[in-house]
Protein backbone atom coordinates (compact mmCIF):
# COMPACT_ATOMS: atom_id res chain seq x y z
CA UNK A 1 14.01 52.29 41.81
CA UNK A 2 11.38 53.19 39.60
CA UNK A 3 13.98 53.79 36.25
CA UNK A 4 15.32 50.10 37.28
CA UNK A 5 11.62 48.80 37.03
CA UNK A 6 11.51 50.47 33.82
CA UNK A 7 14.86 48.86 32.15
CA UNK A 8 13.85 45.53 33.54
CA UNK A 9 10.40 46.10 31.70
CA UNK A 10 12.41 46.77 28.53
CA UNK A 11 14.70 43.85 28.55
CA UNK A 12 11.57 41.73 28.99
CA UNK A 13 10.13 42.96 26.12
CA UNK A 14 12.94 42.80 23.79
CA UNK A 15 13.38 39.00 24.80
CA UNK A 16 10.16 38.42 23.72
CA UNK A 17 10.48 39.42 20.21
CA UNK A 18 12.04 36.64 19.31
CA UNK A 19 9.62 33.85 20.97
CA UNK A 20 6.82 36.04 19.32
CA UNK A 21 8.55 35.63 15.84
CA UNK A 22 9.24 31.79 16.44
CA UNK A 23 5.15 31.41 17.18
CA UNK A 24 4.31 33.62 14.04
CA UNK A 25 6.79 31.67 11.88
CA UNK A 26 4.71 27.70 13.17
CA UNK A 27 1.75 29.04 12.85
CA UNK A 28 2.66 30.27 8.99
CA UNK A 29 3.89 27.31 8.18
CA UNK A 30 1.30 25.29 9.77
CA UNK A 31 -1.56 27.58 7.91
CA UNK A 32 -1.42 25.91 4.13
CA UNK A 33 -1.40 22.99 5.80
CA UNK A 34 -4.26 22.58 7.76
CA UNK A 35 -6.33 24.69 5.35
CA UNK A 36 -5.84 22.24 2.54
CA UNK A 37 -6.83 19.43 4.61
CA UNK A 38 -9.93 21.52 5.37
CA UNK A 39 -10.40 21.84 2.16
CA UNK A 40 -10.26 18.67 0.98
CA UNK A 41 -12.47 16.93 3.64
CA UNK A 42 -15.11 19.26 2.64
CA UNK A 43 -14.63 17.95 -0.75
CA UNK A 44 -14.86 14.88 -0.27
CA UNK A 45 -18.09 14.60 2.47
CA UNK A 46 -19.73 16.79 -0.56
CA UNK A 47 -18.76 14.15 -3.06
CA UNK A 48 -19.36 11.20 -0.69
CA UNK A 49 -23.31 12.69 0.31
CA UNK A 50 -23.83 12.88 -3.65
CA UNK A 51 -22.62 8.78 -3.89
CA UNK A 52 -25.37 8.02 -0.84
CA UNK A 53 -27.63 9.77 -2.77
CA UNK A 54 -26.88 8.34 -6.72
CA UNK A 55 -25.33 4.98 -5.09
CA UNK A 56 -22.23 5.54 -7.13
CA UNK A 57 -19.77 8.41 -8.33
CA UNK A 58 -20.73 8.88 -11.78
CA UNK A 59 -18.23 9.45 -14.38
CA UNK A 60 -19.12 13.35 -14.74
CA UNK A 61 -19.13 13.73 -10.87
CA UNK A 62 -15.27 12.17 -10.76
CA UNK A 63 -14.57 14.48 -13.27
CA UNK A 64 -16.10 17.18 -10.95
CA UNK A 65 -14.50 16.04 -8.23
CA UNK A 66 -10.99 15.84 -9.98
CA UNK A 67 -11.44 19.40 -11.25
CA UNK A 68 -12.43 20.94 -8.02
CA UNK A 69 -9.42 19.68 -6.54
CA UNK A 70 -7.17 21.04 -9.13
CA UNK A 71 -8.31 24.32 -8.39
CA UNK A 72 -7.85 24.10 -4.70
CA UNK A 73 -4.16 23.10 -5.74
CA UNK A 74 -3.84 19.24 -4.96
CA UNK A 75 -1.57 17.85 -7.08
CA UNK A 76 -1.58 14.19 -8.31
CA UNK A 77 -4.89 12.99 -7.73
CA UNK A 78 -6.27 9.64 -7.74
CA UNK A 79 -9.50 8.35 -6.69
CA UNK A 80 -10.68 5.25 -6.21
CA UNK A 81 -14.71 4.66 -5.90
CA UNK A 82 -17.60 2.47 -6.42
CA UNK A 83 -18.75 3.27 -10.23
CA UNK A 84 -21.51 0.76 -10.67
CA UNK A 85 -24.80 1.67 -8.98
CA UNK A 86 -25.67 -0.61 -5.54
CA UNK A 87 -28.78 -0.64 -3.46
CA UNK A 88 -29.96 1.60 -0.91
CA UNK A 89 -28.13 0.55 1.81
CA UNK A 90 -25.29 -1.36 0.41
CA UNK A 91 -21.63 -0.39 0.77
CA UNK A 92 -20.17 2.18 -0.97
CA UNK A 93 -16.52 3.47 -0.93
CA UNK A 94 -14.39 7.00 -1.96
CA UNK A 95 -10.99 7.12 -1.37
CA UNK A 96 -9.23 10.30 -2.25
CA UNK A 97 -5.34 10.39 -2.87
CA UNK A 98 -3.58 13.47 -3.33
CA UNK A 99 -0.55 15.36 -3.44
CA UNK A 100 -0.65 18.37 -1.70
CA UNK A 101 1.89 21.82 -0.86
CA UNK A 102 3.36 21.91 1.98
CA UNK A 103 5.91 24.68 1.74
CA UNK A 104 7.44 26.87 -1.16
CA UNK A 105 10.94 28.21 -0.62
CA UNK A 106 12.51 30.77 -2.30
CA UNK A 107 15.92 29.74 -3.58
CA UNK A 108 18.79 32.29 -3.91
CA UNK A 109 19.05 31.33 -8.00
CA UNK A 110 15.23 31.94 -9.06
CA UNK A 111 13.86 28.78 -8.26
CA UNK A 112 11.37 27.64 -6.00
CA UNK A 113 12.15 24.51 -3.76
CA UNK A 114 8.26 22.76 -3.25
CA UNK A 115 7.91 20.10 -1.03
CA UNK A 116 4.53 18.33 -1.26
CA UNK A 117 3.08 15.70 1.22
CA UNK A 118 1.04 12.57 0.27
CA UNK A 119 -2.69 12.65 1.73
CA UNK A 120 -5.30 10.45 1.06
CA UNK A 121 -8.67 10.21 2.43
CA UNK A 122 -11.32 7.66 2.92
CA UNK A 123 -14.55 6.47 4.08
CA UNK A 124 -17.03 3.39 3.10
């Protein structure tokens, strides 16, 4: 009985692999993902504190802005912002567009297949 217990305990364990793989393989593909959103909200709450403060995004600060999301790899960036200085108070608005990776596949030939999602974020 016991070497029956045993074979039973294998076969489990073997049929597992492949469930383990198939969680390793989402969560890989979900990583890039949800750490360049991350990434880009803190951006943008930096960016947005700095307009409360100023009462606009100045010109050097949406070059800031533009540049630090470069680096962080966002791809096609547009942002749309109040540029003229308001009152304490009055309404103010950032919204961020952005292209950004999703995936990169290998491709039997050399070349890499990218597929990028469009994200945009806002608040006012």
């Amino acid at each position: 009985m016991n070497k029956k217990h045993k074979g039973s305990q294998l076969l489990l364990f073997i049929a597992t692999i492949p469930i383990a793989i198939g969680i390793i393989a989402v969560i890989w593909t979900a990583f890039p993902v949800t750490f360049g959103k991350l990434n880009s909200e803190e951006i943008y709450r930096k960016y947005f504190m700095t307009m409360i403060k100023d009462g606009y995004l100045t010109s050097s600060n949406k070059i800031k802005l533009t540049n630090e999301l470069k680096e962080k790899g966002f791809k096609n960036i547009n942002i749309k912002a109040t540029d003229k200085k308001v009152r304490w108070g009055e309404d103010i608005n950032l919204v961020i567009e952005y292209d950004m990776l999703v995936s990169t596949q290998q491709e039997h030939n050399g070349y890499k297949r990218v597929k990028m999602d469009k994200e945009s974020i806002a608040l006012s």
